[in-house]
PDB file of N, CA and C in Angstrom:
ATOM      1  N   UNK A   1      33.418 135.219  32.430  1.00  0.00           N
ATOM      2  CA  UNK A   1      34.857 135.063  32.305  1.00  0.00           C
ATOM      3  C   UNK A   1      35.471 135.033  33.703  1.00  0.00           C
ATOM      4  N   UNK A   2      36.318 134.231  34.028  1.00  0.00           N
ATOM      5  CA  UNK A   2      36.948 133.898  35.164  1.00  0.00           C
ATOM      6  C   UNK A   2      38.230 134.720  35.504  1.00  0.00           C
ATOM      7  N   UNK A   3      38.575 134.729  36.609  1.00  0.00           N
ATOM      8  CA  UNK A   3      40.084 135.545  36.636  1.00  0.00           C
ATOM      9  C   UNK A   3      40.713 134.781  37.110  1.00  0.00           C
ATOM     10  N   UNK A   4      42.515 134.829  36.976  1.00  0.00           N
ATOM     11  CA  UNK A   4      43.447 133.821  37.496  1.00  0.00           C
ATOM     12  C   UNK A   4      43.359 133.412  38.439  1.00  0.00           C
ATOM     13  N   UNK A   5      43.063 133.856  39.376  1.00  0.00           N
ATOM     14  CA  UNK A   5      42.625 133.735  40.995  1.00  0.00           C
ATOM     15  C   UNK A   5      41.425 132.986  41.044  1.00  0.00           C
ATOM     16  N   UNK A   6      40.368 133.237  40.431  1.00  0.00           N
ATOM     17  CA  UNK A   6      39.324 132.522  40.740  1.00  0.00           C
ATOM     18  C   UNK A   6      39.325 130.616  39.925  1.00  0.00           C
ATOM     19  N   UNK A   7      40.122 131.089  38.377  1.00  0.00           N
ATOM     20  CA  UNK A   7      40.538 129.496  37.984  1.00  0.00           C
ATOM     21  C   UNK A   7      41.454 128.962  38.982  1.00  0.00           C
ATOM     22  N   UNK A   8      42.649 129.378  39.872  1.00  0.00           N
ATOM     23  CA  UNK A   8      43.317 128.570  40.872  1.00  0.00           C
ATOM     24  C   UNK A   8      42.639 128.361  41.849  1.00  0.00           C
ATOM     25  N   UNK A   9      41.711 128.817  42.269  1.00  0.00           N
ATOM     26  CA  UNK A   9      40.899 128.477  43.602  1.00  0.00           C
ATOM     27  C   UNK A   9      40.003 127.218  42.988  1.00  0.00           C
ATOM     28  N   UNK A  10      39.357 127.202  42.012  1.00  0.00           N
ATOM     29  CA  UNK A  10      38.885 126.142  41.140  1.00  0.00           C
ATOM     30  C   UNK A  10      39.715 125.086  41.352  1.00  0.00           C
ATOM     31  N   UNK A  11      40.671 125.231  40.408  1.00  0.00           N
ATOM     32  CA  UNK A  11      41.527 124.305  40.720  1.00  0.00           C
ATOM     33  C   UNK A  11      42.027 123.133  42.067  1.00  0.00           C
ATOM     34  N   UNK A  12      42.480 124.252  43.301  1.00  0.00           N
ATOM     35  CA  UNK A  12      42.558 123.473  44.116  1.00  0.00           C
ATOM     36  C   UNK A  12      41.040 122.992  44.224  1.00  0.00           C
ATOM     37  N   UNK A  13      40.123 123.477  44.263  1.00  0.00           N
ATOM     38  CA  UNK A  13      38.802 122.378  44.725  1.00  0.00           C
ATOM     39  C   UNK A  13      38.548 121.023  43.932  1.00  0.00           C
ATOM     40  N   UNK A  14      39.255 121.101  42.905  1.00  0.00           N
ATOM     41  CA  UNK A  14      38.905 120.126  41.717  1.00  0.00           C
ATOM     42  C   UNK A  14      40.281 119.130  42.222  1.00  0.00           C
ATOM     43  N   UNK A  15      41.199 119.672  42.700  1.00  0.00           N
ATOM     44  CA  UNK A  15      42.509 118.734  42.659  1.00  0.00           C
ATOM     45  C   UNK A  15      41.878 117.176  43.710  1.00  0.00           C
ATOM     46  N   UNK A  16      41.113 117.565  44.634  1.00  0.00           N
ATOM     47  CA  UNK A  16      40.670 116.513  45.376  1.00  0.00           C
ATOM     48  C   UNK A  16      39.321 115.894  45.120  1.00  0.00           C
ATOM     49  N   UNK A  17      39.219 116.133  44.278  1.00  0.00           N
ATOM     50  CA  UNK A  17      37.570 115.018  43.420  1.00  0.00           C
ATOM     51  C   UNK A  17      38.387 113.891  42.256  1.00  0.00           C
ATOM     52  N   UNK A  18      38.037 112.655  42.041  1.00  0.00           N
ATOM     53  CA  UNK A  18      37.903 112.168  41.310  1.00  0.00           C
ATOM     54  C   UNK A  18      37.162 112.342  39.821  1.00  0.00           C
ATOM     55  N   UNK A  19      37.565 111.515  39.099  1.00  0.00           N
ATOM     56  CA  UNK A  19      37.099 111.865  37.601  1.00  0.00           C
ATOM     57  C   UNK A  19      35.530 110.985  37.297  1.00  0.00           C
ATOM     58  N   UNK A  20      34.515 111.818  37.047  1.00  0.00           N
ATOM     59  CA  UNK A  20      33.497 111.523  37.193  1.00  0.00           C
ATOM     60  C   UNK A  20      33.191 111.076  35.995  1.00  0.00           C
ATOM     61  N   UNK A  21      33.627 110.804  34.829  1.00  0.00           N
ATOM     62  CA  UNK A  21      33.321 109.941  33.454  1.00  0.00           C
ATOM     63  C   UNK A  21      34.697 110.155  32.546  1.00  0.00           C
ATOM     64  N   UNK A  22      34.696 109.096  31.939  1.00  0.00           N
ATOM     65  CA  UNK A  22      35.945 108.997  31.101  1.00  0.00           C
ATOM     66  C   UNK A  22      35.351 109.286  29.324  1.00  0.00           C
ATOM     67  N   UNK A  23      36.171 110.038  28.962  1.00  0.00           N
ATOM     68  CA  UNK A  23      35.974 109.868  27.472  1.00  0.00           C
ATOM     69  C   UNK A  23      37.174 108.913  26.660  1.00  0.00           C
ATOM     70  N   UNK A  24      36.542 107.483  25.667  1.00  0.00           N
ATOM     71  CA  UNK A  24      37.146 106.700  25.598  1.00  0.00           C
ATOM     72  C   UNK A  24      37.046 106.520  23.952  1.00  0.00           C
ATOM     73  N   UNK A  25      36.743 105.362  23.315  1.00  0.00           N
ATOM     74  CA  UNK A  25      37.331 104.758  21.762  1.00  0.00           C
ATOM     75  C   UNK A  25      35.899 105.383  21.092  1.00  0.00           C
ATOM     76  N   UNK A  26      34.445 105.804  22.128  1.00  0.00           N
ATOM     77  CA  UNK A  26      33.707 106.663  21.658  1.00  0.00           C
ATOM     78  C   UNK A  26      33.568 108.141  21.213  1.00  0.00           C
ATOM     79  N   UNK A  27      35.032 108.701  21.808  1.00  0.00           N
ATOM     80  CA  UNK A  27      35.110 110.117  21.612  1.00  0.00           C
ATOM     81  C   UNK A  27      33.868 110.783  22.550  1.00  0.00           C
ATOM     82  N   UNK A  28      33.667 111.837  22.317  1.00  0.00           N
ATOM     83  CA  UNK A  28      32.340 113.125  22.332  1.00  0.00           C
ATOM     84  C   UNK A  28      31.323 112.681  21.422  1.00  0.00           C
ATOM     85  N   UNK A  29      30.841 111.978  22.465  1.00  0.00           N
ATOM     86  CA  UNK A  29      28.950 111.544  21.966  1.00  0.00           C
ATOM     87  C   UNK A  29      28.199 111.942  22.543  1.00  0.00           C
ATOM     88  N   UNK A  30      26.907 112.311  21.991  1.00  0.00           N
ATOM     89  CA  UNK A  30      25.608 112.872  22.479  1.00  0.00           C
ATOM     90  C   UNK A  30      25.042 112.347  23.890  1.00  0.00           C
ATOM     91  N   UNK A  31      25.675 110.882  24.157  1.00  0.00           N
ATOM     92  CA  UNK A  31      25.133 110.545  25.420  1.00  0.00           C
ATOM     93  C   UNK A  31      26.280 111.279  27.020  1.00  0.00           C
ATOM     94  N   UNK A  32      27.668 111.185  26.401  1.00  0.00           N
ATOM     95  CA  UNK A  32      28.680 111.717  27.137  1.00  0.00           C
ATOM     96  C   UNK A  32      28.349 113.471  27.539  1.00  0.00           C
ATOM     97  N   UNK A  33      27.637 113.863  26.454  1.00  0.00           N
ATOM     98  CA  UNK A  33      27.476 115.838  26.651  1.00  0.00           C
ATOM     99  C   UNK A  33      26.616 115.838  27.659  1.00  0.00           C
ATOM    100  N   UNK A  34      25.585 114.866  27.498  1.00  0.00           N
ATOM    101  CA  UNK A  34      23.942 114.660  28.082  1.00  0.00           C
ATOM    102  C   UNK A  34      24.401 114.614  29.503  1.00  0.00           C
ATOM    103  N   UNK A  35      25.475 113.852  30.038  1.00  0.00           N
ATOM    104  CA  UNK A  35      25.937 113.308  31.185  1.00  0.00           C
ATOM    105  C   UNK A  35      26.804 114.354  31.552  1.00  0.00           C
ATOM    106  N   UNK A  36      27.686 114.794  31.207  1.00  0.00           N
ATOM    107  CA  UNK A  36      28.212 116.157  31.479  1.00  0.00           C
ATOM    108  C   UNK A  36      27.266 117.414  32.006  1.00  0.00           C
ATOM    109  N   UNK A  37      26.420 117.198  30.895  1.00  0.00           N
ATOM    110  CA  UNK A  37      25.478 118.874  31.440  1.00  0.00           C
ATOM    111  C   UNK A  37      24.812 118.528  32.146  1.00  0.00           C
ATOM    112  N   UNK A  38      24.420 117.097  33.108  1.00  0.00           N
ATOM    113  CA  UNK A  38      23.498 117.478  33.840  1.00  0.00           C
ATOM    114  C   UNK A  38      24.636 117.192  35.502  1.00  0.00           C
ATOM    115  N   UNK A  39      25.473 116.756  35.213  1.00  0.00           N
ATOM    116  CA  UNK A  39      26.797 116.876  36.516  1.00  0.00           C
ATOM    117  C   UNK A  39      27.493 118.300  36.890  1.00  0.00           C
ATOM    118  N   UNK A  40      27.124 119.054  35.486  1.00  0.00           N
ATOM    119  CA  UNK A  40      27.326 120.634  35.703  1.00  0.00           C
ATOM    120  C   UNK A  40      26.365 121.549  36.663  1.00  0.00           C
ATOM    121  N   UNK A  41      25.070 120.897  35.634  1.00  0.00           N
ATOM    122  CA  UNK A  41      24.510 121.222  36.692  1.00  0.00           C
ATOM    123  C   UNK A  41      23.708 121.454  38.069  1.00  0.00           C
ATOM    124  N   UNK A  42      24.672 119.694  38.693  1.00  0.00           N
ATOM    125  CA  UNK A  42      24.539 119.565  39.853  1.00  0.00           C
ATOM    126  C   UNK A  42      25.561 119.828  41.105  1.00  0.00           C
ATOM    127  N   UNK A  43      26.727 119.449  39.932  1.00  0.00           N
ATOM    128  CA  UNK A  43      27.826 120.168  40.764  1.00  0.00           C
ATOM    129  C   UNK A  43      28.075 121.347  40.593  1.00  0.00           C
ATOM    130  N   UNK A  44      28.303 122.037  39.005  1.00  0.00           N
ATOM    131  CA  UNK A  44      29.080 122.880  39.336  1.00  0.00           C
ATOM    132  C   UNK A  44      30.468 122.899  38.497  1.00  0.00           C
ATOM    133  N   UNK A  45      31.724 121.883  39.201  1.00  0.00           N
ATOM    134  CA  UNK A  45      32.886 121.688  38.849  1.00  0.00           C
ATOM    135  C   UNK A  45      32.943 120.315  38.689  1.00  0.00           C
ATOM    136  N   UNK A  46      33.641 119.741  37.624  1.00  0.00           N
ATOM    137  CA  UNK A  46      33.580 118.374  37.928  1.00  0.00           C
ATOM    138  C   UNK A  46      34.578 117.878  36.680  1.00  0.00           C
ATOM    139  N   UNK A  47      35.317 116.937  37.332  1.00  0.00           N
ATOM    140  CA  UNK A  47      36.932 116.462  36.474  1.00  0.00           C
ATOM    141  C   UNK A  47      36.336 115.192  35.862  1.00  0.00           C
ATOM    142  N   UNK A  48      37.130 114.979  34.589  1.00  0.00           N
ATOM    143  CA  UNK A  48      36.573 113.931  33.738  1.00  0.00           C
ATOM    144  C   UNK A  48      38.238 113.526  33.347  1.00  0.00           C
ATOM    145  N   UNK A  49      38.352 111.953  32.357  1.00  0.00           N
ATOM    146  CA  UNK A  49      39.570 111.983  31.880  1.00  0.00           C
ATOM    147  C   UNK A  49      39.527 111.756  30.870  1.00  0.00           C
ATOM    148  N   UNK A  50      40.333 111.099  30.088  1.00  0.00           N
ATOM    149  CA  UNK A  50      40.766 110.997  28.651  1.00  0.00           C
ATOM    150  C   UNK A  50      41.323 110.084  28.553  1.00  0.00           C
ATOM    151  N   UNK A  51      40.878 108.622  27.641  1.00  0.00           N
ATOM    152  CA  UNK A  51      41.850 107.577  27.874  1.00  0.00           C
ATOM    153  C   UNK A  51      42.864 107.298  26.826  1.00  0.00           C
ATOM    154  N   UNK A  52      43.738 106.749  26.994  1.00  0.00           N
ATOM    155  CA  UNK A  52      45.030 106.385  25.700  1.00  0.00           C
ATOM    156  C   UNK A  52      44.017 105.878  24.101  1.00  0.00           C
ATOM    157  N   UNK A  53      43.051 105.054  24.362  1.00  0.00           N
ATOM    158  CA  UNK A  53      42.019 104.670  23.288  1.00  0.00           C
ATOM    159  C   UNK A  53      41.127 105.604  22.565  1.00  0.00           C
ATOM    160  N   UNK A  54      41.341 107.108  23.263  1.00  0.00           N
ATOM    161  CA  UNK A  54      40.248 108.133  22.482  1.00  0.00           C
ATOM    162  C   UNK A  54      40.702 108.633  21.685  1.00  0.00           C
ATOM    163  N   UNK A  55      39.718 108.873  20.684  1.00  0.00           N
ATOM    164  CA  UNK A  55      40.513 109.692  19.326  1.00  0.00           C
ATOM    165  C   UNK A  55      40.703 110.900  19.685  1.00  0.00           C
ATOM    166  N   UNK A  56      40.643 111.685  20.350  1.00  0.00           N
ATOM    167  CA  UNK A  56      40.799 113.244  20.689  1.00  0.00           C
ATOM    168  C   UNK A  56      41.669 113.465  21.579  1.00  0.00           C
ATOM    169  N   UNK A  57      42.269 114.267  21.597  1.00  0.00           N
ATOM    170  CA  UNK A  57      43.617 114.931  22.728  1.00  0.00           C
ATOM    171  C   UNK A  57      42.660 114.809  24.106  1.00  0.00           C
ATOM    172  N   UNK A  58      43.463 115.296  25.480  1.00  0.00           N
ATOM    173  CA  UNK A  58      42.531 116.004  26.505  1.00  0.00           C
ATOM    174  C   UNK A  58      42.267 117.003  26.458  1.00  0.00           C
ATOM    175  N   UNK A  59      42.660 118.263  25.445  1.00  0.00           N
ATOM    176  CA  UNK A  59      42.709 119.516  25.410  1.00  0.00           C
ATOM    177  C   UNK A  59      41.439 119.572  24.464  1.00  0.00           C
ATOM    178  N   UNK A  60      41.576 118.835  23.202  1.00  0.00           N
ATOM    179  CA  UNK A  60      40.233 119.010  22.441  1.00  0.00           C
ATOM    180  C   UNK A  60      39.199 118.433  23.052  1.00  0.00           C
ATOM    181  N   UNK A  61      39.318 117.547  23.944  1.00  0.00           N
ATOM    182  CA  UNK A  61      38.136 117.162  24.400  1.00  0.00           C
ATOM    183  C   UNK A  61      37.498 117.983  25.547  1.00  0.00           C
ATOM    184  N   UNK A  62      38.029 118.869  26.383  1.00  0.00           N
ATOM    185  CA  UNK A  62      37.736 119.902  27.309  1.00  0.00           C
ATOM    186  C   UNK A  62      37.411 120.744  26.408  1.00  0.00           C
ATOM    187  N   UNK A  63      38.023 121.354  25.588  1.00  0.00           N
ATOM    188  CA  UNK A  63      37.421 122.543  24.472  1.00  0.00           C
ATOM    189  C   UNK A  63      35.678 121.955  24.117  1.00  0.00           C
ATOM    190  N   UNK A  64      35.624 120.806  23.646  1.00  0.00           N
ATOM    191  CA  UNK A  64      34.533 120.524  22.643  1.00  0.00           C
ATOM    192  C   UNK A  64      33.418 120.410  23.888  1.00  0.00           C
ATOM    193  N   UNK A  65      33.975 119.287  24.877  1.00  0.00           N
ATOM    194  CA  UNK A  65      32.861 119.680  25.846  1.00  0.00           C
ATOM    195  C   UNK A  65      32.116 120.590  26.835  1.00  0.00           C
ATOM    196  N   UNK A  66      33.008 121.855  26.942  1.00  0.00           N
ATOM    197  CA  UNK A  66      33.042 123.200  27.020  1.00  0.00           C
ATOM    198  C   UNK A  66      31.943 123.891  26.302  1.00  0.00           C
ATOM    199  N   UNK A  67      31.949 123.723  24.809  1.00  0.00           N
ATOM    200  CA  UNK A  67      31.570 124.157  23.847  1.00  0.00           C
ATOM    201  C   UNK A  67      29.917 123.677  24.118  1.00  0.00           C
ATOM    202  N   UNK A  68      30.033 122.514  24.158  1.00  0.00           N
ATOM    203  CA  UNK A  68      28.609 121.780  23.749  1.00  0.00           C
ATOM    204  C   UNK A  68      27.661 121.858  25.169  1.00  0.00           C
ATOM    205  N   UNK A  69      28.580 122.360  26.312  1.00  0.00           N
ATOM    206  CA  UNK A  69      27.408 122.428  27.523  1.00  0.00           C
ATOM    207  C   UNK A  69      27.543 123.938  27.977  1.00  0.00           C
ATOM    208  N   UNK A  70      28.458 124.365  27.046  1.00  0.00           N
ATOM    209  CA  UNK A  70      28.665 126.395  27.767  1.00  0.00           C
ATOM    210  C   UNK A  70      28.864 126.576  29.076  1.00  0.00           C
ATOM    211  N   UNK A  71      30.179 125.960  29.035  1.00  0.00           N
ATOM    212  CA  UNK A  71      31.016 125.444  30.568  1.00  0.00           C
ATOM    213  C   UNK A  71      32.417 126.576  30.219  1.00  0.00           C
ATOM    214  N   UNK A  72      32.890 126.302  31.625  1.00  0.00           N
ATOM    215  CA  UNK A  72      34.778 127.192  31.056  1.00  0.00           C
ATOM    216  C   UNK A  72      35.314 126.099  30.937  1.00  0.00           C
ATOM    217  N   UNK A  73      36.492 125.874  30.988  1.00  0.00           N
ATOM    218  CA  UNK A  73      37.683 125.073  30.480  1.00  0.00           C
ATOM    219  C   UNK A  73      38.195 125.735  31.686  1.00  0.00           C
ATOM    220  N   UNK A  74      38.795 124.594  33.043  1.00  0.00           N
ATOM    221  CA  UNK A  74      39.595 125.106  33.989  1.00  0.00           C
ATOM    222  C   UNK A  74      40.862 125.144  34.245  1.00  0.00           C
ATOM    223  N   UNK A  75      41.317 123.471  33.587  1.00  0.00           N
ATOM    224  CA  UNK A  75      42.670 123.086  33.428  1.00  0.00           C
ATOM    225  C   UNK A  75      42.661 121.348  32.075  1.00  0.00           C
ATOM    226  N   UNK A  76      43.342 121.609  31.844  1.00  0.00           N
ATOM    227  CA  UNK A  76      43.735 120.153  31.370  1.00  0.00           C
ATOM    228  C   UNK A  76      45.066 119.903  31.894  1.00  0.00           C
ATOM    229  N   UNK A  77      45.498 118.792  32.441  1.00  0.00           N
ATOM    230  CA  UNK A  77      46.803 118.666  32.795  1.00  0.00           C
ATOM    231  C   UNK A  77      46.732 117.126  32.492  1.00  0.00           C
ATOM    232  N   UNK A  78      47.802 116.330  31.771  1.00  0.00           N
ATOM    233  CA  UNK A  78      47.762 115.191  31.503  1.00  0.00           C
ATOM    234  C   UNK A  78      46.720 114.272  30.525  1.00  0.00           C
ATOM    235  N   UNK A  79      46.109 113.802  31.268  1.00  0.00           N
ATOM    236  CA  UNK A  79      44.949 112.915  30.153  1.00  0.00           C
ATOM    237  C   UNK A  79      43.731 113.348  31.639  1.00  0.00           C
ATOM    238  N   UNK A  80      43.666 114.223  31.955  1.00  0.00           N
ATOM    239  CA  UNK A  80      42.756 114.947  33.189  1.00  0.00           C
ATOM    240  C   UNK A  80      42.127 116.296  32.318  1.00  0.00           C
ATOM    241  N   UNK A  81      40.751 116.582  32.634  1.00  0.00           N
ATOM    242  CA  UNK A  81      40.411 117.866  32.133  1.00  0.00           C
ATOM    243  C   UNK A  81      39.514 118.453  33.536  1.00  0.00           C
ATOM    244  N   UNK A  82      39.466 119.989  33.802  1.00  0.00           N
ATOM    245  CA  UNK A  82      38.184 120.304  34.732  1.00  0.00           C
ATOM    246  C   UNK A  82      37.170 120.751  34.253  1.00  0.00           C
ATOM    247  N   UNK A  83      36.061 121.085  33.870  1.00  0.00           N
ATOM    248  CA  UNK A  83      35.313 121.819  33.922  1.00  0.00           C
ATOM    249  C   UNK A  83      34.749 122.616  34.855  1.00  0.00           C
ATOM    250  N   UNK A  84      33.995 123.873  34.383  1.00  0.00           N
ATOM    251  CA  UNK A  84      33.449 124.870  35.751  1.00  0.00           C
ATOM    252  C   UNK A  84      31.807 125.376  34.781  1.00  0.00           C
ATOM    253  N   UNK A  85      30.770 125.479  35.345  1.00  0.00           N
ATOM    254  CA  UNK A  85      29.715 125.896  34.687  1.00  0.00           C
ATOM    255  C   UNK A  85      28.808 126.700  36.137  1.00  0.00           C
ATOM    256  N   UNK A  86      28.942 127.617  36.589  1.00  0.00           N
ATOM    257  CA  UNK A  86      27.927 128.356  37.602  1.00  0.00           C
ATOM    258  C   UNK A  86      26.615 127.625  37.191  1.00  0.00           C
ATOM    259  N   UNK A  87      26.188 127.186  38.361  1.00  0.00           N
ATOM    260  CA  UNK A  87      24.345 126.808  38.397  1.00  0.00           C
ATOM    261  C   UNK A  87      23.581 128.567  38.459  1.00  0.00           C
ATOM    262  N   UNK A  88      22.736 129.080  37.997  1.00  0.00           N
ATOM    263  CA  UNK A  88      22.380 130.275  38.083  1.00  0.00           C
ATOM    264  C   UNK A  88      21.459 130.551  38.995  1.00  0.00           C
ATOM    265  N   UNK A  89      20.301 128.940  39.351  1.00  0.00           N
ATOM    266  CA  UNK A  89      19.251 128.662  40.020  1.00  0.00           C
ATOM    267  C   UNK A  89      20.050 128.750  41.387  1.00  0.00           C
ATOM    268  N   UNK A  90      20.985 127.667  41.780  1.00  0.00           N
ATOM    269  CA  UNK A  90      21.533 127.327  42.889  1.00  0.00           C
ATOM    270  C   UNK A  90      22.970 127.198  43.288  1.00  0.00           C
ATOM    271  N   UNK A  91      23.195 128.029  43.433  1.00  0.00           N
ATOM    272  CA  UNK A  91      25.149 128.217  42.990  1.00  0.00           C
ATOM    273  C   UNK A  91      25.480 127.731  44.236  1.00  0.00           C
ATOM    274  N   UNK A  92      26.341 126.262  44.020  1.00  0.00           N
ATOM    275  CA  UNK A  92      27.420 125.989  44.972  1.00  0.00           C
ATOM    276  C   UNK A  92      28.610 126.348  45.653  1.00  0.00           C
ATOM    277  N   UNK A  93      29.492 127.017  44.617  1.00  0.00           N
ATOM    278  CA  UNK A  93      30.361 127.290  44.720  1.00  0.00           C
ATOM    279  C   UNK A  93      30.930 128.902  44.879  1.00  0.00           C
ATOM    280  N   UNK A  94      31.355 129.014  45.915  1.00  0.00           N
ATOM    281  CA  UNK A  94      31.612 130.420  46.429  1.00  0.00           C
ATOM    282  C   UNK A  94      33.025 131.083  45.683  1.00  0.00           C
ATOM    283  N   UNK A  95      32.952 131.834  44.886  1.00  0.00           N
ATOM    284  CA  UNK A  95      34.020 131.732  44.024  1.00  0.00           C
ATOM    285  C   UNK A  95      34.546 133.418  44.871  1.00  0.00           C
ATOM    286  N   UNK A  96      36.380 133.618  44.646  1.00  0.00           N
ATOM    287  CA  UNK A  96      36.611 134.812  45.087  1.00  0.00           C
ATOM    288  C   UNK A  96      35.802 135.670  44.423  1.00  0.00           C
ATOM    289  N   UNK A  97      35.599 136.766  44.743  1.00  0.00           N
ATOM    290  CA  UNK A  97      35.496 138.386  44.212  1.00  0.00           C
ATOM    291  C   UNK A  97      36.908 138.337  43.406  1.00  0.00           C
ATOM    292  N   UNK A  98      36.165 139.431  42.460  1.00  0.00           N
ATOM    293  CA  UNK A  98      37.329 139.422  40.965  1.00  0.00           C
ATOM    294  C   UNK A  98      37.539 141.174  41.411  1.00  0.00           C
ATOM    295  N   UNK A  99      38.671 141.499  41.396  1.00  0.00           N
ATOM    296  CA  UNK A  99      38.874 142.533  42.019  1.00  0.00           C
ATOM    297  C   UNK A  99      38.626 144.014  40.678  1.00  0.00           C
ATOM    298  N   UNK A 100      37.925 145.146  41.436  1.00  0.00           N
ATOM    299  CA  UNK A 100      37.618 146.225  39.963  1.00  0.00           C
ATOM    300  C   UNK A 100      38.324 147.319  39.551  1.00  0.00           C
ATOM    301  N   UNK A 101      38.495 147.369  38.387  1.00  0.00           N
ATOM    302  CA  UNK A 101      39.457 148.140  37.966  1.00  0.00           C
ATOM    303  C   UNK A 101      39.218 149.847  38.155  1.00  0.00           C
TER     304      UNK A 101
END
């Protein structure tokens, strides 16, 4: 589970990448998850979009593909979604310290 701080630091890193696959009039198909989980886990973080032709919102489609690769959900904003999935082998991304209660 992520903390506010660590999804906005996400965020800005994601604000300057491009969208690395579009989900389109195919929806969430087995070949789109396949392609997702293995960009997870090379990147890490990685923005996808949502086109006017897909049957699914951008919100259900970040949820479902979330779901199907056991990723977080970072932001959806617009017809834009992020994803975040830690590599466990080789972690890229230096995320803040979550501060302890």
């Amino acid at each position: 589970m992520l903390t506010s701080k660590q999804r906005a630091y996400l965020r800005g890193l994601a604000s300057k990448e491009e969208p690395l696959f579009q989900v389109g009039k195919m929806g969430i198909n087995d070949n789109l998850i396949k392609q997702t989980d293995d960009a997870l886990k090379a990147r890490e973080l990685i923005k996808l979009s949502v086109l006017e032709t897909a049957p699914v919102s951008p919100a259900e489609a970040a949820y479902a593909l979330a779901e199907a690769t056991k990723a977080e959900v970072i932001t959806t904003i617009g017809s834009k979604m992020v994803l975040f999935r830690r590599n466990a082998q080789k972690p890229q991304i230096e995320l803040p310290k979550a501060k302890k209660k």
